[in-house]
PDB file of N, CA and C in Angstrom:
ATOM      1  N   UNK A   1       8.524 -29.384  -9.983  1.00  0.00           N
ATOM      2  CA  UNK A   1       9.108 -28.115 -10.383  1.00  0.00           C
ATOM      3  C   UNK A   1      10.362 -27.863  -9.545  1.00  0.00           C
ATOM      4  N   UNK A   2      11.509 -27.568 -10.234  1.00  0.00           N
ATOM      5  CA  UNK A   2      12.679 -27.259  -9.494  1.00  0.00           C
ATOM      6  C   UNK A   2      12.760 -25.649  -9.073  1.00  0.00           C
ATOM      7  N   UNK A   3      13.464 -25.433  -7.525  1.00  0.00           N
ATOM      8  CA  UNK A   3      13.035 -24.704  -7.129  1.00  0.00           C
ATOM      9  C   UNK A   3      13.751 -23.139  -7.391  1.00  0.00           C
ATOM     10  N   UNK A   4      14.708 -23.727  -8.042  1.00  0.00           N
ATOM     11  CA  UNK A   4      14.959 -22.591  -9.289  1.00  0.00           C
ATOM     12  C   UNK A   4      14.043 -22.106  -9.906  1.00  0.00           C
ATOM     13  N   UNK A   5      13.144 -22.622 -10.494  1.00  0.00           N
ATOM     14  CA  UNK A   5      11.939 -22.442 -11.033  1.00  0.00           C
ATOM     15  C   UNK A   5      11.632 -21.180 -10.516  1.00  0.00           C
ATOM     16  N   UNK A   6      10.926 -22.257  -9.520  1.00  0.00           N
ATOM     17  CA  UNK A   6       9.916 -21.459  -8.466  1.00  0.00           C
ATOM     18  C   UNK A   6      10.355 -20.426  -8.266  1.00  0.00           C
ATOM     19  N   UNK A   7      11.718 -19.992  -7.895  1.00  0.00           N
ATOM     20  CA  UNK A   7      12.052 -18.442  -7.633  1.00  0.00           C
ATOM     21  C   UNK A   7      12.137 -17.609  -8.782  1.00  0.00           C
ATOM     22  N   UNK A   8      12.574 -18.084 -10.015  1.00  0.00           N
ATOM     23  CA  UNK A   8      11.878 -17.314 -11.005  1.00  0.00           C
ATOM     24  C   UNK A   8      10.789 -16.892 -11.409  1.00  0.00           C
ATOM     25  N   UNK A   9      10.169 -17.348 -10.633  1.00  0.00           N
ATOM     26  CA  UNK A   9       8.419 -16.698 -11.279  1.00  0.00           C
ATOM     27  C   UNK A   9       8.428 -16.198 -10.119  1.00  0.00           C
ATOM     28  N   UNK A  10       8.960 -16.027  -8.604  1.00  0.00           N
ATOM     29  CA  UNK A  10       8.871 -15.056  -7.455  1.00  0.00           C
ATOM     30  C   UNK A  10       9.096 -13.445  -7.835  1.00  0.00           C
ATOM     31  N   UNK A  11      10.745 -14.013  -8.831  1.00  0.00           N
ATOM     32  CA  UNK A  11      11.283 -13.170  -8.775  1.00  0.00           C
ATOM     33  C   UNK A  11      10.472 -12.147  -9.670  1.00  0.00           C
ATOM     34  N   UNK A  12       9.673 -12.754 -10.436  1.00  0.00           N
ATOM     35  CA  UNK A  12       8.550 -12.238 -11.757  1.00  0.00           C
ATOM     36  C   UNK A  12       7.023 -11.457 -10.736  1.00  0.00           C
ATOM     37  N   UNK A  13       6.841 -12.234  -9.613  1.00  0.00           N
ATOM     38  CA  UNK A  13       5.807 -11.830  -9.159  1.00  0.00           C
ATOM     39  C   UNK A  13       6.458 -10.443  -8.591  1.00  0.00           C
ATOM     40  N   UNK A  14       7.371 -10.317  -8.028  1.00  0.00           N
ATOM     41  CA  UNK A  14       8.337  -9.197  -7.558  1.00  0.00           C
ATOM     42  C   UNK A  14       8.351  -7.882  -7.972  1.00  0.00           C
ATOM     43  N   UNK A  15       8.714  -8.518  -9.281  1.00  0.00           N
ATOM     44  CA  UNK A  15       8.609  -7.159 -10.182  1.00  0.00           C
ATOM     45  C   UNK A  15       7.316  -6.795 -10.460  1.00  0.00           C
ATOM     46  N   UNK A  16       6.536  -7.144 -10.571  1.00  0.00           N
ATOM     47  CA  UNK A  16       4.602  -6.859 -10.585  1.00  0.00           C
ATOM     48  C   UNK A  16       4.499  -6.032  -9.478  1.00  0.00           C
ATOM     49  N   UNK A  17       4.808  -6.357  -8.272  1.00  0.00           N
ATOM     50  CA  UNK A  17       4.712  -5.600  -6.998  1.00  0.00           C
ATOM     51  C   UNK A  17       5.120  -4.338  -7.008  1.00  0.00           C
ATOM     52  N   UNK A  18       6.474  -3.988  -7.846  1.00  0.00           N
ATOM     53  CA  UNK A  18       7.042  -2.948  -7.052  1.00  0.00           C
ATOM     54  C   UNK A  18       6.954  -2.347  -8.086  1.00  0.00           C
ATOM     55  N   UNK A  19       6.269  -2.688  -9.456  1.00  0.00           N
ATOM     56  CA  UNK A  19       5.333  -1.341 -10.605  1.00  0.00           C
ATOM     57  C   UNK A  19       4.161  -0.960  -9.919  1.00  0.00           C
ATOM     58  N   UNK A  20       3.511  -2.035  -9.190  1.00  0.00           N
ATOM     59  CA  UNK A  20       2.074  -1.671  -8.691  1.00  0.00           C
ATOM     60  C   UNK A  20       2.453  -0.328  -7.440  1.00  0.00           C
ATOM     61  N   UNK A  21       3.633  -1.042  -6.753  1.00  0.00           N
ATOM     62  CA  UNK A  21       3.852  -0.067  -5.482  1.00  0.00           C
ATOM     63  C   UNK A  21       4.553   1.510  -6.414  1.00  0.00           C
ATOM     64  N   UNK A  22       5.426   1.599  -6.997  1.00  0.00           N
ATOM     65  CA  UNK A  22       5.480   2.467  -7.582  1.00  0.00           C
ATOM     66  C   UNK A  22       4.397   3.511  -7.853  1.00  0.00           C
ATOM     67  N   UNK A  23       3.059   2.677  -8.923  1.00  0.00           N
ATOM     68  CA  UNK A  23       2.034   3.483  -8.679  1.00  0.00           C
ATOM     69  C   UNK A  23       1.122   3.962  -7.501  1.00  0.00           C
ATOM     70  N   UNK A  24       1.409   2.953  -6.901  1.00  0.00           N
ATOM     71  CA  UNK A  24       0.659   3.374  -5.495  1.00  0.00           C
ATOM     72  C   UNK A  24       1.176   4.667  -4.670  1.00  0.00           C
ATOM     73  N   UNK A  25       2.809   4.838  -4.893  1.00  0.00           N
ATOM     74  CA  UNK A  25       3.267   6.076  -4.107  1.00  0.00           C
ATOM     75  C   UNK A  25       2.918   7.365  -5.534  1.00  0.00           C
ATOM     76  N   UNK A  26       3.191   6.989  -6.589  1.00  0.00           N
ATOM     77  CA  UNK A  26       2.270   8.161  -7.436  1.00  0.00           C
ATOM     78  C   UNK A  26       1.237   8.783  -6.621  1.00  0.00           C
ATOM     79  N   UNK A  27      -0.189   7.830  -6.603  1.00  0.00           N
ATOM     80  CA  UNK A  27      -0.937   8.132  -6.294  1.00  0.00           C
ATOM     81  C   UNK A  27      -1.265   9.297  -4.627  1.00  0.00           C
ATOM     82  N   UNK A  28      -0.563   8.030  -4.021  1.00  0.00           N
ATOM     83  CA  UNK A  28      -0.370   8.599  -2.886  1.00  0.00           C
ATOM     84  C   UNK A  28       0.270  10.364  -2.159  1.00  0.00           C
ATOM     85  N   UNK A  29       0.923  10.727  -3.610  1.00  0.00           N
ATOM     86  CA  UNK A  29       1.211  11.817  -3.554  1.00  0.00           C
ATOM     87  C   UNK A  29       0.225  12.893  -4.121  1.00  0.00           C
ATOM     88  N   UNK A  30      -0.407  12.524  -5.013  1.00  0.00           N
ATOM     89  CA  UNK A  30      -1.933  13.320  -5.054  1.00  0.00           C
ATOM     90  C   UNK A  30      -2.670  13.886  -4.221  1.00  0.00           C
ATOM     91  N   UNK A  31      -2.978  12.364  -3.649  1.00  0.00           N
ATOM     92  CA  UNK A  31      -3.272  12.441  -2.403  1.00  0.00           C
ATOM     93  C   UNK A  31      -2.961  12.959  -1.444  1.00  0.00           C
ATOM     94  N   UNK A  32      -1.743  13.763  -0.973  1.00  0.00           N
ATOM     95  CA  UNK A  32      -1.085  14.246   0.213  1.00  0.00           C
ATOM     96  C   UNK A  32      -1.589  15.502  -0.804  1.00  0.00           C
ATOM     97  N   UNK A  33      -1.307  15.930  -1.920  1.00  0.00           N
ATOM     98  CA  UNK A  33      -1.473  17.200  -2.162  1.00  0.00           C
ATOM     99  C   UNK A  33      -3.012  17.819  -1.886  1.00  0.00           C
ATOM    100  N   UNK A  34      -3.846  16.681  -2.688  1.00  0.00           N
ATOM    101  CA  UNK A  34      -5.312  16.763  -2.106  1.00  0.00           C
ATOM    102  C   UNK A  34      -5.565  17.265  -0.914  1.00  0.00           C
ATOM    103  N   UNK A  35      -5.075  16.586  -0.180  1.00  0.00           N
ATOM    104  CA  UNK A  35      -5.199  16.567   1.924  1.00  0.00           C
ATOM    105  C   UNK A  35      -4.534  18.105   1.694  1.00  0.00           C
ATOM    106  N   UNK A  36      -3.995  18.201   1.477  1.00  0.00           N
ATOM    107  CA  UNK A  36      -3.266  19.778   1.748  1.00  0.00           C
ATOM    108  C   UNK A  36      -3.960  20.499   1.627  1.00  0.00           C
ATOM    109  N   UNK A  37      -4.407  20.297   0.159  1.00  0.00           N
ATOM    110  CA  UNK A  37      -5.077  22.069  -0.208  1.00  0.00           C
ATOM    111  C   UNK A  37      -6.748  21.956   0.229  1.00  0.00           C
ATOM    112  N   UNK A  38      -7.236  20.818   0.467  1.00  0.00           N
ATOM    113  CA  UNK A  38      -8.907  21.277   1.709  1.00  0.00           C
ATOM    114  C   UNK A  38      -8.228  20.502   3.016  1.00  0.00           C
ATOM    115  N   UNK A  39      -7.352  21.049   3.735  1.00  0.00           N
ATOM    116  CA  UNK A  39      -7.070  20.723   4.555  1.00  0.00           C
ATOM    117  C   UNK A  39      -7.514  19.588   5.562  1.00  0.00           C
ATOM    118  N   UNK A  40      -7.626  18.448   5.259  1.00  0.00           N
ATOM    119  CA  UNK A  40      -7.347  17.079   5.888  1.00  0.00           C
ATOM    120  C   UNK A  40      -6.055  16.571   6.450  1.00  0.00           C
ATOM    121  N   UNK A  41      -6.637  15.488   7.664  1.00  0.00           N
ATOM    122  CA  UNK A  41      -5.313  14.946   7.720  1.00  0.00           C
ATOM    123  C   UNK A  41      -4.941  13.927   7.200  1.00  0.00           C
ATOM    124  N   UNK A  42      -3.817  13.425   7.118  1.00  0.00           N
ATOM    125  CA  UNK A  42      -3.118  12.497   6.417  1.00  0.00           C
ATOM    126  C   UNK A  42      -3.990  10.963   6.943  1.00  0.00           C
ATOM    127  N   UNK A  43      -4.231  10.735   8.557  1.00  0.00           N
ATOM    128  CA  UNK A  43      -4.561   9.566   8.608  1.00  0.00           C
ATOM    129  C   UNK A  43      -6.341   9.736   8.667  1.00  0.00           C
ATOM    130  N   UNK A  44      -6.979   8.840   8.044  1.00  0.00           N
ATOM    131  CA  UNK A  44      -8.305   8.329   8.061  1.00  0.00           C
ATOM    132  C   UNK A  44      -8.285   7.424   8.311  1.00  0.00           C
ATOM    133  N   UNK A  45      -8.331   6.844   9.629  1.00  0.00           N
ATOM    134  CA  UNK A  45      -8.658   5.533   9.991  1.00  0.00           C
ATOM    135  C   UNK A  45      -9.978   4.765   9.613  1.00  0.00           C
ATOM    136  N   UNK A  46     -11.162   5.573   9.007  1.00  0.00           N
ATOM    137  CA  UNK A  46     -12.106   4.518   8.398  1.00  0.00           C
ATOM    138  C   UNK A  46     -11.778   3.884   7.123  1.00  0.00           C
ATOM    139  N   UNK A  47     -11.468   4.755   5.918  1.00  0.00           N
ATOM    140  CA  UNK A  47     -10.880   4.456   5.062  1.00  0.00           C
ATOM    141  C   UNK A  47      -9.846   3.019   5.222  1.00  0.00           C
ATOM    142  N   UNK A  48      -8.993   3.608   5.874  1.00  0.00           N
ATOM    143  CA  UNK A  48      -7.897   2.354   5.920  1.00  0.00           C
ATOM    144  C   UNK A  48      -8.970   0.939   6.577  1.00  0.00           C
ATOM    145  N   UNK A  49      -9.969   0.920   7.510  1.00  0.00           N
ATOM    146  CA  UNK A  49     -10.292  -0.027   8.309  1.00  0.00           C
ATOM    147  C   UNK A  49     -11.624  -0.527   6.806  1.00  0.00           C
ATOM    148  N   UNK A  50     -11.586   0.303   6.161  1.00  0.00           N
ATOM    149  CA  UNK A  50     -12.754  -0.108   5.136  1.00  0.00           C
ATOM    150  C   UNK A  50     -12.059  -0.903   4.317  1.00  0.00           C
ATOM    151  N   UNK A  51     -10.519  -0.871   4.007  1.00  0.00           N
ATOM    152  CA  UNK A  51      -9.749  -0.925   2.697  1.00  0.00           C
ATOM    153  C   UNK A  51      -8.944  -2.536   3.450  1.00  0.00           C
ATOM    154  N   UNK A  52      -8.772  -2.354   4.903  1.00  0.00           N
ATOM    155  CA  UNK A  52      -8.369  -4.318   5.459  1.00  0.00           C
ATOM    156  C   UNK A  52      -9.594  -5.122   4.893  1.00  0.00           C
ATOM    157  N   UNK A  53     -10.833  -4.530   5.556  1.00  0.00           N
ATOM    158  CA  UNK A  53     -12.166  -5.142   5.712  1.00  0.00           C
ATOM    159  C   UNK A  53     -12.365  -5.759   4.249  1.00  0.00           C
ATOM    160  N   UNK A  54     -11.908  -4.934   3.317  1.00  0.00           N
ATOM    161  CA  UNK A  54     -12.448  -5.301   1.797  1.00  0.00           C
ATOM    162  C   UNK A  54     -11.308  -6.353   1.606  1.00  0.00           C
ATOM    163  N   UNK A  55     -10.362  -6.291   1.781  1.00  0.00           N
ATOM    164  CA  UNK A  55      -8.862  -7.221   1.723  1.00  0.00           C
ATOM    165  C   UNK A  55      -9.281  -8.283   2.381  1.00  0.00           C
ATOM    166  N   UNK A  56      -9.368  -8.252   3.688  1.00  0.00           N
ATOM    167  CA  UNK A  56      -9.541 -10.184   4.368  1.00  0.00           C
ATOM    168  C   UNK A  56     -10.834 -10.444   3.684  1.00  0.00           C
ATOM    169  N   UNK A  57     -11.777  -9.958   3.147  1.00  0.00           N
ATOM    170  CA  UNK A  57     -12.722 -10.371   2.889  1.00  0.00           C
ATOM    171  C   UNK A  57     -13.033 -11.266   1.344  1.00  0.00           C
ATOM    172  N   UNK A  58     -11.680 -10.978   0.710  1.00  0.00           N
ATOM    173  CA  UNK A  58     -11.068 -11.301  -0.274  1.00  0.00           C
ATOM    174  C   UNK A  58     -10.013 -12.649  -0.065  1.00  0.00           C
ATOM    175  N   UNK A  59      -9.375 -12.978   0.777  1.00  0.00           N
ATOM    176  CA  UNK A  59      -8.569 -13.944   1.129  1.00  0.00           C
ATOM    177  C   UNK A  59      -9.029 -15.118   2.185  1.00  0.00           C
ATOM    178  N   UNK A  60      -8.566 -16.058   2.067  1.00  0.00           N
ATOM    179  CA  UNK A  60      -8.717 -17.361   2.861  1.00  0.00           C
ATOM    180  C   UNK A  60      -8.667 -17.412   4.500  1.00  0.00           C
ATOM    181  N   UNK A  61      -9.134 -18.113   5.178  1.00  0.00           N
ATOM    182  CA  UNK A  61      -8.703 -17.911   7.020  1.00  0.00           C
ATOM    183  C   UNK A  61      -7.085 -17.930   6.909  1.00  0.00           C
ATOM    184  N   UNK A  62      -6.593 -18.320   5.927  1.00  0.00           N
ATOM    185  CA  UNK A  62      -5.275 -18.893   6.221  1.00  0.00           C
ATOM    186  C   UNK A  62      -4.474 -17.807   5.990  1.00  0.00           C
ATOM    187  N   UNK A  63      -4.668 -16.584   4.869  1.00  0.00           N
ATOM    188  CA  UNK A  63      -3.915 -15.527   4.767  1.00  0.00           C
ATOM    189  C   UNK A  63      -4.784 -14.064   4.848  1.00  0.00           C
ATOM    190  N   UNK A  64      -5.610 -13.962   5.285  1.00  0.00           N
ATOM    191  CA  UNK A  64      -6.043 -12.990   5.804  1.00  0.00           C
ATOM    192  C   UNK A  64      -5.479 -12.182   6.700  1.00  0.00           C
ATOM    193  N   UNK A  65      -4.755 -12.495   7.702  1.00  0.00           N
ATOM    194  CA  UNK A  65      -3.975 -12.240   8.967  1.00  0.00           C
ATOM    195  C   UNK A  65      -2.841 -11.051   8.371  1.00  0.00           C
ATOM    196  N   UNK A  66      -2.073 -12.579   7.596  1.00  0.00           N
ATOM    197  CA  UNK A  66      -1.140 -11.845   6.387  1.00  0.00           C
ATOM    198  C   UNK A  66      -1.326 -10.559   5.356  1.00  0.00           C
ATOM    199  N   UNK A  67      -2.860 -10.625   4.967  1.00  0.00           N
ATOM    200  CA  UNK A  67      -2.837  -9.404   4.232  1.00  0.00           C
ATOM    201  C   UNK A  67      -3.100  -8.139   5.055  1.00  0.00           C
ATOM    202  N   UNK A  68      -3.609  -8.362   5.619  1.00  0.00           N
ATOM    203  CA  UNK A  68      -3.955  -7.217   6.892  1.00  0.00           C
ATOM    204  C   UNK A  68      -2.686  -6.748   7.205  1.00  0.00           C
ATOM    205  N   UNK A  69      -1.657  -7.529   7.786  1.00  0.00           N
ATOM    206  CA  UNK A  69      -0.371  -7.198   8.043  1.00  0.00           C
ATOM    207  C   UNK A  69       0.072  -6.364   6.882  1.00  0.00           C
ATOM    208  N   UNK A  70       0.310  -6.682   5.663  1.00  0.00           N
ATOM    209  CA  UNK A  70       0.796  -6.528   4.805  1.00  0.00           C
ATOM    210  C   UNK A  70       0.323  -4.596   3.888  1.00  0.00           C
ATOM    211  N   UNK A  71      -0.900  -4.425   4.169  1.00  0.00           N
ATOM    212  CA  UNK A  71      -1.418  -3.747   4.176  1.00  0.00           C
ATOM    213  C   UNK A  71      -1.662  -2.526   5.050  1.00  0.00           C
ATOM    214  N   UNK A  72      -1.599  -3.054   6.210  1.00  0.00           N
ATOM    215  CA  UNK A  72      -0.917  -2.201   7.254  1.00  0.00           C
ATOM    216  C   UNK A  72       0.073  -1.758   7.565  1.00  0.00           C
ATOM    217  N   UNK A  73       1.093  -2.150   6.464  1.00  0.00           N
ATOM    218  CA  UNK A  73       2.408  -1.470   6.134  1.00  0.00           C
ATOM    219  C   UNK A  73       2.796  -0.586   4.807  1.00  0.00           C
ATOM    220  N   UNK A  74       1.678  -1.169   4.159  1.00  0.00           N
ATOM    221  CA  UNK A  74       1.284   0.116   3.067  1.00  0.00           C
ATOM    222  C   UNK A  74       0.580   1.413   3.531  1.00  0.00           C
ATOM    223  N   UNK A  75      -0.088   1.471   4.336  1.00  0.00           N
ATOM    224  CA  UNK A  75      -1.296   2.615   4.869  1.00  0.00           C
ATOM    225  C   UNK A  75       0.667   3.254   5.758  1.00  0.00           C
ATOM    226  N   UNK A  76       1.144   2.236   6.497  1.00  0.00           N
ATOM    227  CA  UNK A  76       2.778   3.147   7.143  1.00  0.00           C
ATOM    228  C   UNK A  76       3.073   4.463   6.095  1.00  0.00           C
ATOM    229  N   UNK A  77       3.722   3.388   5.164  1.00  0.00           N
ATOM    230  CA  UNK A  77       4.437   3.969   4.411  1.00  0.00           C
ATOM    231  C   UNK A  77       4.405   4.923   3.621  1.00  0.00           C
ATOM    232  N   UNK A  78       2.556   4.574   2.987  1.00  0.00           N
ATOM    233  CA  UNK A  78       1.769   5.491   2.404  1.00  0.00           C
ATOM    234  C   UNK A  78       1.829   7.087   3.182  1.00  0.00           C
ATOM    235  N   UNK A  79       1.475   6.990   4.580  1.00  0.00           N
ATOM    236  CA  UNK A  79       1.294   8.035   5.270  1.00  0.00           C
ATOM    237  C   UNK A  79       2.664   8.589   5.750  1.00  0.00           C
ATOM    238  N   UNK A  80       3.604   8.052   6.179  1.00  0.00           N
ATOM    239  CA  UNK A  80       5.065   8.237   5.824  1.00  0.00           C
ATOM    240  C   UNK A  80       5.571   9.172   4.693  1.00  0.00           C
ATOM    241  N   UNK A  81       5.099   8.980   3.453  1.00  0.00           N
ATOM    242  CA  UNK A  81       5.298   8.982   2.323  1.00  0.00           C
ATOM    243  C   UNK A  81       4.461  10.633   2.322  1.00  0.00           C
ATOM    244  N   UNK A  82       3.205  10.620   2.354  1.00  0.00           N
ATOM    245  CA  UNK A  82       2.785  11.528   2.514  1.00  0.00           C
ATOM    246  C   UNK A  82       3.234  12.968   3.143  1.00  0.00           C
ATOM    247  N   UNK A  83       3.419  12.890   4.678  1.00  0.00           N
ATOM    248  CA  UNK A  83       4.474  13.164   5.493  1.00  0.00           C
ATOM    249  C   UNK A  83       5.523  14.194   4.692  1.00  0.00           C
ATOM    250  N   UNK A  84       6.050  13.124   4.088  1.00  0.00           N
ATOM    251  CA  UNK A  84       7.692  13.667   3.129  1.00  0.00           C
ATOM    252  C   UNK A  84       6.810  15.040   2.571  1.00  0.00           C
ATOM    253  N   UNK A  85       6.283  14.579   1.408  1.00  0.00           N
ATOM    254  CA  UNK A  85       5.718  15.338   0.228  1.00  0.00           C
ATOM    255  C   UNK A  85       4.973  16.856   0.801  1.00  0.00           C
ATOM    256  N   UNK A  86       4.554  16.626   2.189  1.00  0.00           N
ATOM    257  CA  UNK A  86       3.934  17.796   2.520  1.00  0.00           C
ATOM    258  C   UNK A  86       5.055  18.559   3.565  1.00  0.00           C
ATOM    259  N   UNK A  87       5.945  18.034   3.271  1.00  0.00           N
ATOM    260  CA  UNK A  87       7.072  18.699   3.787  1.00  0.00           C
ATOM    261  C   UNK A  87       7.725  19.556   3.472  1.00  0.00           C
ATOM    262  N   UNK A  88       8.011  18.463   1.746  1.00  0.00           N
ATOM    263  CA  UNK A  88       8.993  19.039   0.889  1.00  0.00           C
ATOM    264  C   UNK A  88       8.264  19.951  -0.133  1.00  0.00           C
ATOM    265  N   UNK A  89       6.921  20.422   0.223  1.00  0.00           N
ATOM    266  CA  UNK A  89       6.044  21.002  -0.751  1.00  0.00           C
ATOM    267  C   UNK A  89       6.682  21.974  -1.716  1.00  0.00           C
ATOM    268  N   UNK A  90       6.281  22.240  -2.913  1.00  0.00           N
ATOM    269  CA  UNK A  90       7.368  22.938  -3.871  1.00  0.00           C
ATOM    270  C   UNK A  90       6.396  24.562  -4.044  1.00  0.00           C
TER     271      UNK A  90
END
């Protein structure tokens, strides 16, 4: 396979990602509104430690590390994200 190729179907996996992430900050804003109105806070560290646990438990020794990482920059951003929305509350 030429590696032109190959980056075309990256570039395909790419776009999958950033509809999924799209919905994910949807969601995530629910969620901040949720947390608002019965007053929670934004971070739950079991949740998130339940939501790696279910992730490496899903992946190989070899990328487990990786999804954890990877995921741990969604729970950032997510809560970041959150952050904003209960900021900018309307």
């Amino acid at each position: 396979m030429k590696l032109e190729r190959i980056r075309e179907e990256i570039d395909e996996i790419d776009n999958k990602i950033l509809l999924l992430f799209k919905e994910r900050l949807e969601k995530t804003d629910e969620v901040a509104r949720y947390k608002q109105k019965n007053n929670l806070p934004i971070l739950n560290v079991e949740r998130e430690k339940q939501i790696i646990d279910r992730i490496c438990g899903e992946c190989n020794e070899h990328t487990k590390d990786y999804a954890a990482r990877l995921f741990d920059t969604l729970f950032d951003i997510s809560r970041d994200y959150q952050k904003v929305i209960l900021t900018n509350k309307e």
